[in-house]
Protein backbone atom coordinates (compact mmCIF):
# COMPACT_ATOMS: atom_id res chain seq x y z
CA UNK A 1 22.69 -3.40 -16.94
CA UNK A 2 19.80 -1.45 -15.61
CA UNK A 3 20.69 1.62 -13.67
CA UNK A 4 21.09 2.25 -10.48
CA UNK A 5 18.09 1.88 -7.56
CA UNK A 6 18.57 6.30 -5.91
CA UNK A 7 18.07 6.67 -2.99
CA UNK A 8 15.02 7.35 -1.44
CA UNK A 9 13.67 10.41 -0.03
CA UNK A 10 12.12 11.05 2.92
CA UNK A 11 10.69 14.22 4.35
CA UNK A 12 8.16 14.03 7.41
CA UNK A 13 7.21 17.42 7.89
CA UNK A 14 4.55 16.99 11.06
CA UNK A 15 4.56 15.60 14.26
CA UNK A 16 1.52 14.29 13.81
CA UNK A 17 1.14 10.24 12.47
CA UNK A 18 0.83 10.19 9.10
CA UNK A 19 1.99 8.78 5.75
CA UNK A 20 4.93 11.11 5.00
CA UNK A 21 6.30 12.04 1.15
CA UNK A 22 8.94 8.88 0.01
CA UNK A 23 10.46 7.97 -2.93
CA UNK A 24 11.44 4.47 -4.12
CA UNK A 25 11.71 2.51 -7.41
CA UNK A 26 8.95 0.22 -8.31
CA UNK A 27 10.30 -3.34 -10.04
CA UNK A 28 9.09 -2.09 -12.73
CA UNK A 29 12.19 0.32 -12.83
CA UNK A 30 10.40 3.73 -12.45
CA UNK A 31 10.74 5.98 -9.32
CA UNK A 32 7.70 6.89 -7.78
CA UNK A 33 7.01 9.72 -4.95
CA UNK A 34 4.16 9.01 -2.36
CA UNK A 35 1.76 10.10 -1.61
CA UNK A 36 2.41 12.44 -4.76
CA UNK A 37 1.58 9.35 -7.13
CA UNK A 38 -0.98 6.77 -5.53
CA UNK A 39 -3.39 6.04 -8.02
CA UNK A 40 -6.39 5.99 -6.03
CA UNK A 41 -8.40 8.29 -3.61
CA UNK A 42 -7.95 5.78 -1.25
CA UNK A 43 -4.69 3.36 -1.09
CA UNK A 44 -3.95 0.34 0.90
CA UNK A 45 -0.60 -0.01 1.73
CA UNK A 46 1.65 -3.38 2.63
CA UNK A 47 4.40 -2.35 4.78
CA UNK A 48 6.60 -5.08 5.46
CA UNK A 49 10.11 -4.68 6.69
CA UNK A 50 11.63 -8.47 6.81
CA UNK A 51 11.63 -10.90 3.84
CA UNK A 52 9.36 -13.86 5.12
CA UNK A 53 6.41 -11.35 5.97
CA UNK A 54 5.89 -11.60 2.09
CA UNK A 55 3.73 -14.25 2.99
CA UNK A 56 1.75 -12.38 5.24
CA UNK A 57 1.23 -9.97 2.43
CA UNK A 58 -0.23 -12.40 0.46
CA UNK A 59 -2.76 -13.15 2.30
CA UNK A 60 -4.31 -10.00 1.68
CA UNK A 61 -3.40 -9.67 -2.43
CA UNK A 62 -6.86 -11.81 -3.24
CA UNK A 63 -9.24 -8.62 -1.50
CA UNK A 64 -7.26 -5.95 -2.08
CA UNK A 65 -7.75 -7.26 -6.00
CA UNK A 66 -11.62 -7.32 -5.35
CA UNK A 67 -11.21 -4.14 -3.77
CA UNK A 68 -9.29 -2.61 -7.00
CA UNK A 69 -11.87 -3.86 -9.56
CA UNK A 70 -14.77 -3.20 -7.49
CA UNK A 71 -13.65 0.59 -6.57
CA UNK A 72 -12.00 3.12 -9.54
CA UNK A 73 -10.76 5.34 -6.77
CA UNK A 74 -9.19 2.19 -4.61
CA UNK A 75 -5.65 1.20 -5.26
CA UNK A 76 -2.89 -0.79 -3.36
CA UNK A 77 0.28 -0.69 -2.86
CA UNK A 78 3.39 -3.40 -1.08
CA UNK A 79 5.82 -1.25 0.53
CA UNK A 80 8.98 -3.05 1.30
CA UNK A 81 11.07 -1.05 3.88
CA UNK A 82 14.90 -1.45 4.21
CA UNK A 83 17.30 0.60 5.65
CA UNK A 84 19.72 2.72 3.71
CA UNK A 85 21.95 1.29 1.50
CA UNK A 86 24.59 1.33 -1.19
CA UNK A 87 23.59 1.76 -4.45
CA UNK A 88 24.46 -1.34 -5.72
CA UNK A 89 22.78 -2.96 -2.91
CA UNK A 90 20.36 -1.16 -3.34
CA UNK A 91 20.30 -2.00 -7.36
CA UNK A 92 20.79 -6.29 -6.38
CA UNK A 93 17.86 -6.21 -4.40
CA UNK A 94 15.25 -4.69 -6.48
CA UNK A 95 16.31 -6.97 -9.63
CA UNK A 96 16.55 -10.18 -7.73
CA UNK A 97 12.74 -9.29 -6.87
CA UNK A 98 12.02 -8.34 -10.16
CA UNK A 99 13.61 -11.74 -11.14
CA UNK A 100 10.77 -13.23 -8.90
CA UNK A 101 7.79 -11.47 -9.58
CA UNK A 102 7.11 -11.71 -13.46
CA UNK A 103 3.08 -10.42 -13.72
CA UNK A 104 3.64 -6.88 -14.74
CA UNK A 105 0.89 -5.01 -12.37
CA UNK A 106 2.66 -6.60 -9.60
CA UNK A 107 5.46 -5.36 -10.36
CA UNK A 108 4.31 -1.80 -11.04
CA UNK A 109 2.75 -1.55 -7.45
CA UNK A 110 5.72 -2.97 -6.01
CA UNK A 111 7.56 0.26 -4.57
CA UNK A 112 10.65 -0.84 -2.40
CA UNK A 113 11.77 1.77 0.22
CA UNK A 114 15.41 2.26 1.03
CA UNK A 115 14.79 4.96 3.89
CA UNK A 116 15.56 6.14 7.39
CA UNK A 117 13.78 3.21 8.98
CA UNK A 118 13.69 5.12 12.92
CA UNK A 119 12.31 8.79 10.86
CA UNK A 120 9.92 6.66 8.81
CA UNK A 121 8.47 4.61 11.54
CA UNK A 122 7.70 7.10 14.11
CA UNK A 123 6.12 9.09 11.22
CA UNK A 124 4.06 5.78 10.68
CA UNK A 125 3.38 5.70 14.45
CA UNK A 126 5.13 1.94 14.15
CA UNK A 127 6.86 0.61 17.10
CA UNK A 128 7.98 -2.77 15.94
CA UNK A 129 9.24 -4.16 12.46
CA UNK A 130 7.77 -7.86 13.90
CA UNK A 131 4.79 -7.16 12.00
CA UNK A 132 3.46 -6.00 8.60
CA UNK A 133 1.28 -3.12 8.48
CA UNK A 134 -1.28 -2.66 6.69
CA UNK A 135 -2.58 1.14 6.29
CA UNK A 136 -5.09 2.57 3.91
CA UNK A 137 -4.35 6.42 3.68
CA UNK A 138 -5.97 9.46 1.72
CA UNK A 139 -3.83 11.36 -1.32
CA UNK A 140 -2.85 13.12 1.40
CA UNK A 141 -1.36 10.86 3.45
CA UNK A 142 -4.01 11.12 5.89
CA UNK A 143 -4.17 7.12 7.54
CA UNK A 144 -8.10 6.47 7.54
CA UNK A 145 -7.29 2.96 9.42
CA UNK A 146 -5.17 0.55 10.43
CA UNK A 147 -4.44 -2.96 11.44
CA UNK A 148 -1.05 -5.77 11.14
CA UNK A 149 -0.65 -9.09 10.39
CA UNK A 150 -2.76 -11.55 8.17
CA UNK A 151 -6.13 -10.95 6.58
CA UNK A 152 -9.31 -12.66 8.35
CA UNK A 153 -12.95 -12.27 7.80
CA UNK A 154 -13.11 -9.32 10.35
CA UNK A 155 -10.26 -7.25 8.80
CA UNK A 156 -12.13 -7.40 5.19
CA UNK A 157 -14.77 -6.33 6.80
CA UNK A 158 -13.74 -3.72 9.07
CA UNK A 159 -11.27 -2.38 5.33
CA UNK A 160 -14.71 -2.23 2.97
CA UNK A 161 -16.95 -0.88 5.36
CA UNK A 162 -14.25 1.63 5.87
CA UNK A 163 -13.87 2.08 2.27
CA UNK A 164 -17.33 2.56 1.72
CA UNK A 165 -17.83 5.00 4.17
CA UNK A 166 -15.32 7.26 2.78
CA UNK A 167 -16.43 7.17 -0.37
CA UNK A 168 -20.04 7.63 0.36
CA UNK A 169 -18.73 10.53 2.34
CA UNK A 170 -16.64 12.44 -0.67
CA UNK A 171 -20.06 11.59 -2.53
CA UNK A 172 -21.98 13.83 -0.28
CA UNK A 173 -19.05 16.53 0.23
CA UNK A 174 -18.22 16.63 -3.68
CA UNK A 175 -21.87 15.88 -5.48
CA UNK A 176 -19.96 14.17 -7.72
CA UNK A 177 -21.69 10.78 -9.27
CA UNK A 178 -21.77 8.34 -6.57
CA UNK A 179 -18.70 6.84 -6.15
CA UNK A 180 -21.14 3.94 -5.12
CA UNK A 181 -22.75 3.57 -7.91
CA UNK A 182 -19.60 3.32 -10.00
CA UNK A 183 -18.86 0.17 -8.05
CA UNK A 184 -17.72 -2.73 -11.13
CA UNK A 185 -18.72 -5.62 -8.73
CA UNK A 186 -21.49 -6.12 -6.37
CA UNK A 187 -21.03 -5.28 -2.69
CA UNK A 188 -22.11 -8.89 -2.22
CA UNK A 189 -18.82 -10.04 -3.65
CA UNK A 190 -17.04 -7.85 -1.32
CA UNK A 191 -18.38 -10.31 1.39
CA UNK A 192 -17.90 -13.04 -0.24
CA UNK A 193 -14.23 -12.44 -0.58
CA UNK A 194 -13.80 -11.03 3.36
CA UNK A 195 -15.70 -14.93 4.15
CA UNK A 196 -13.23 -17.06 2.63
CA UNK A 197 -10.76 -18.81 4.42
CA UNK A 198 -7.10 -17.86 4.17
């Protein structure tokens, strides 16, 4: 019997829109707190907030894996965003997805939020749980950009040039080795991926 899902946290802190600090348990049965544990510099994050925009979010999973390997300090993230619940609720939930999802990675970035969906939203500047959102935000929380629904050719795009920038940016700021030049694919790749046809 694995133990209970906790509750998550949730403290906004600003006015402003941002990514505010959240707890959840990935499937991987570990409790996480954002943005206190992305991986990356930069993280992509899959908000979706009703069960059959999983497929939505899959249109996305092939770049954001190009992305991953082609980046050391890009990471991603699916968010999915319930309201509160009971613990055992709570507890059901996660395993039956766990029970669905057996790669192990995907698992470990799977982080499901049981939160104050009206707080969490307006922090998120979201109006509408219609839609996944798809945000890439700072270790800060800071949201770089923005954009919903399914991946096309212009989204890929509009995410690796933004990527890019920001990274070429912190390479100028920092002087550290060009976060460029650490790329493990070729930026050609990168379009090649944002081309293809979901």
């Amino acid at each position: 019997m694995p133990l209970l899902v906790r509750r998550s946290r949730l403290e906004v802190g600003s006015d402003r829109v941002h990514f505010p600090t959240v707890s959840g348990s990935n499937l991987n049965r570990q409790e996480l707190e954002f943005p206190r544990d992305f991986r990356g510099d930069l993280n992509l994050l899959f908000v979706p907030f009703l069960q059959p925009q999983q497929v939505v979010v899959n249109t996305w999973v092939p770049f954001a894996d190009t992305l991953e390997s082609s980046f050391t300090e890009f990471a991603y993230y699916e968010l999915p965003t319930i309201d509160e619940l009971p613990a055992l609720s709570r507890t059901f939930i996660n395993e039956g997805m766990r029970a669905g999802i057996p790669d192990a990675s995907a698992r470990e970035r799977t982080v499901t939020l049981y939160i104050d969906m009206v707080r969490f939203m307006r922090a998120l500047g979201i109006s509408s749980k219609n839609e996944v959102h798809v945000l890439l935000v700072d270790r800060q929380g800071v949201i770089l950009w923005r954009t919903t629904g399914s991946f096309d050719e212009e989204r890929g795009r509009a995410l690796a040039e933004t990527v890019r920038s920001y990274l070429r940016r912190a390479d100028q700021t920092y002087g550290h080795e060009s976060a460029i030049q650490q790329q493990k694919a070729p930026a050609g790749e990168l379009g090649a991926v944002a081309a293809r046809p979901v």
